[in-house]
C-alpha atoms as a PDB file:
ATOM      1  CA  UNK A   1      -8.460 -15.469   3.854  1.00  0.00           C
ATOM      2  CA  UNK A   2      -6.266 -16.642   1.092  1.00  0.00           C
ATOM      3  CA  UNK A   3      -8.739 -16.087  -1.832  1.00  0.00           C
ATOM      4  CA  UNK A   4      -9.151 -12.443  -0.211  1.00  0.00           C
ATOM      5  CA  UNK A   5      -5.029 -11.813   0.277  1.00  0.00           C
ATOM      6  CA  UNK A   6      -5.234 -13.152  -4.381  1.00  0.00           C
ATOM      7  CA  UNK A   7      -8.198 -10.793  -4.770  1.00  0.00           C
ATOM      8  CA  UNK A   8      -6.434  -7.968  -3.337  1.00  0.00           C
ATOM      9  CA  UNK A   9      -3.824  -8.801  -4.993  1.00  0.00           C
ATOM     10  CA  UNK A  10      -5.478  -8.884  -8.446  1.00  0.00           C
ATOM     11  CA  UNK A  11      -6.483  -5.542  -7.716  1.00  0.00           C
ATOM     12  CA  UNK A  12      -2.936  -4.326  -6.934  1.00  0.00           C
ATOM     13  CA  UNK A  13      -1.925  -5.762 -10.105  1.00  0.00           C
ATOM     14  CA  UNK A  14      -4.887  -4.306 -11.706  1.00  0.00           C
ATOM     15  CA  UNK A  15      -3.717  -0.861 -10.157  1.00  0.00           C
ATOM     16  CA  UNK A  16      -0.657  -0.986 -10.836  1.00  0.00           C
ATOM     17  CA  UNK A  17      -1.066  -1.592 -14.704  1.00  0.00           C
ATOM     18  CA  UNK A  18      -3.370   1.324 -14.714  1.00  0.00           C
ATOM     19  CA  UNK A  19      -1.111   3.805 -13.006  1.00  0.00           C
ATOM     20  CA  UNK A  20       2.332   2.913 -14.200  1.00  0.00           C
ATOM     21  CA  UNK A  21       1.673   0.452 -17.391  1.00  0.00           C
ATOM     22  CA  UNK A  22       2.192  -3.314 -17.739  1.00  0.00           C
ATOM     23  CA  UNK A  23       5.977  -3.985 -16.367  1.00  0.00           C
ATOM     24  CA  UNK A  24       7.297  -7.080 -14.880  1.00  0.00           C
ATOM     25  CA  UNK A  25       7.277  -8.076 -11.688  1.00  0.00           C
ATOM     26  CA  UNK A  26      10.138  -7.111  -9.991  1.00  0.00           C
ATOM     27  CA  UNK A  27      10.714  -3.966 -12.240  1.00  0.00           C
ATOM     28  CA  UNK A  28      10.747  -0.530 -10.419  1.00  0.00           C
ATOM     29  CA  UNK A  29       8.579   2.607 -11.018  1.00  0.00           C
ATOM     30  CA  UNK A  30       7.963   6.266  -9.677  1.00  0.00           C
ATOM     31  CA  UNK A  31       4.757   6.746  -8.123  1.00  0.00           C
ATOM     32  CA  UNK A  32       3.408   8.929  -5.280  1.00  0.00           C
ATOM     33  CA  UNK A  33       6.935  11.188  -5.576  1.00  0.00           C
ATOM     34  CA  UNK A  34       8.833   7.060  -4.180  1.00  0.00           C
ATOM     35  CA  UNK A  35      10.448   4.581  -6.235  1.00  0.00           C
ATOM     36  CA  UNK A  36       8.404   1.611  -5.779  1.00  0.00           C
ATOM     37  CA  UNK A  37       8.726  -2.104  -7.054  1.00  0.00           C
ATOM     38  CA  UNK A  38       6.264  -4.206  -9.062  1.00  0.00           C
ATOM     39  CA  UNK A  39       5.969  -6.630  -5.657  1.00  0.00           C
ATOM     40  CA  UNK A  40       5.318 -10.727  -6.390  1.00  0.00           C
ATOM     41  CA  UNK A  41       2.178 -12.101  -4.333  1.00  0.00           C
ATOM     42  CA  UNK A  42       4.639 -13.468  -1.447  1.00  0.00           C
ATOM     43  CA  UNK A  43       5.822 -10.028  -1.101  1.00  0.00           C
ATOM     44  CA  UNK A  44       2.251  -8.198  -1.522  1.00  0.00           C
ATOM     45  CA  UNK A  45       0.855 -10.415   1.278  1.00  0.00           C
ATOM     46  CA  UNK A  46       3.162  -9.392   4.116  1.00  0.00           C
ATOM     47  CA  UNK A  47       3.240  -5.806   2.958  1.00  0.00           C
ATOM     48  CA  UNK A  48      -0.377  -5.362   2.255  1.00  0.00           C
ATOM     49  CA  UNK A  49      -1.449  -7.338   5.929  1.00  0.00           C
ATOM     50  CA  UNK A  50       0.679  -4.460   7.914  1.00  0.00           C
ATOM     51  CA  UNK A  51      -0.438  -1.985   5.564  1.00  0.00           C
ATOM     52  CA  UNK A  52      -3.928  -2.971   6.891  1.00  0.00           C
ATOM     53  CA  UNK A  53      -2.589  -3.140  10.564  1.00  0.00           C
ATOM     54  CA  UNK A  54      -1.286   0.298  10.701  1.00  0.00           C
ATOM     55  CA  UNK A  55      -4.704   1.827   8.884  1.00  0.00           C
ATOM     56  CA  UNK A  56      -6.710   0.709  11.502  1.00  0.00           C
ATOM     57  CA  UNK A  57      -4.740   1.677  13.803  1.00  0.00           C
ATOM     58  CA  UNK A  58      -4.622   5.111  11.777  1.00  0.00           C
ATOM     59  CA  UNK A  59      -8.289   5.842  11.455  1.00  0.00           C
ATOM     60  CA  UNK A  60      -9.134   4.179  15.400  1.00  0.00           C
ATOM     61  CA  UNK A  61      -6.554   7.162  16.315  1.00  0.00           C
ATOM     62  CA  UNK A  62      -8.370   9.648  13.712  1.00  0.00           C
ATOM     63  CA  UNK A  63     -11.693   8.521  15.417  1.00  0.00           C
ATOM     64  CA  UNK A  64     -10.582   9.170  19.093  1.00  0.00           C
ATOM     65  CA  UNK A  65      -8.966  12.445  18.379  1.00  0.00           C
ATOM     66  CA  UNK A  66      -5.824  11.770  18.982  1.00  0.00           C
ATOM     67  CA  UNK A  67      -2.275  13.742  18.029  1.00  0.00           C
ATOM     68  CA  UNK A  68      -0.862  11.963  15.412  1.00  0.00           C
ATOM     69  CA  UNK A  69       2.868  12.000  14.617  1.00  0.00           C
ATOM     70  CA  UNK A  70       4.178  13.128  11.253  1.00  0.00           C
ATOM     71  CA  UNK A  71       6.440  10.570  11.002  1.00  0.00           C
ATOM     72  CA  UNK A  72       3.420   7.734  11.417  1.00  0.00           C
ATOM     73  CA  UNK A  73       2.006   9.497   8.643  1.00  0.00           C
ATOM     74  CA  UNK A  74       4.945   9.449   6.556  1.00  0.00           C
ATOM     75  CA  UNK A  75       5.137   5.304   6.866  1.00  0.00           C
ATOM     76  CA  UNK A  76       1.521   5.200   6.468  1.00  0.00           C
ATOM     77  CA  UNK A  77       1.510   7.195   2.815  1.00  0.00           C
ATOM     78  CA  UNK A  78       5.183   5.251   2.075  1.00  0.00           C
ATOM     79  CA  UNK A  79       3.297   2.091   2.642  1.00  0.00           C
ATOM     80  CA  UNK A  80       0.197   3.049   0.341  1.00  0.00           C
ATOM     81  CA  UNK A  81       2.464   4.261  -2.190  1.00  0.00           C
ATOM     82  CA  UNK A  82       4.202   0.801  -2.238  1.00  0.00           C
ATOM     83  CA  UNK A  83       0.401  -0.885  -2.808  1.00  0.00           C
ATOM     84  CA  UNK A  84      -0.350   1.689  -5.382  1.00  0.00           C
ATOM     85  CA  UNK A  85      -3.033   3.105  -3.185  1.00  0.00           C
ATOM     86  CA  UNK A  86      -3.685   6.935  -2.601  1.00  0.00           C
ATOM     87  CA  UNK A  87      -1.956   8.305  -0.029  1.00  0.00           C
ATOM     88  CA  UNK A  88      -4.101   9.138   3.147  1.00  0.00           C
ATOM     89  CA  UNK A  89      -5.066  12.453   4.243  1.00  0.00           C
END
């Protein structure tokens, strides 16, 4: 699982560089209409791992037909925005 959690974060890294150029870590940008920070890998991990959480929770819900609440959707898309990811839909 740890050469995964470095892979994905390679790929944030990668991400972010493409989207909002090469700044340090640490440094903040605007993306997705939020302020977001350039996160280290000890901060990606724990942020990316309930990013994960809540999508699958997300798309089981999407799946069963379920009512979903604005506001989980608004910490869902906050959350991908943080991960330089697209926002879902």
């Amino acid at each position: 699982m740890i050469e995964d959690l470095s892979a994905r974060y390679e790929e944030y890294l990668g991400r972010f560089a493409n989207e909002l150029g090469e700044l340090s870590v640490g440094a903040f940008a605007k993306f997705g209409g939020r302020l977001i920070k350039k996160l280290t890998f000890e901060e990606f991990t724990p942020a990316f791992l309930e990013y994960l959480d809540m999508w699958t929770h997300y798309d089981q819900s999407i799946e069963r037909g379920d009512t979903i609440d604005d506001v989980v959707l608004s910490v869902l898309r906050e959350k991908a925005a943080n991960l330089v990811l697209p926002p879902p839909k």
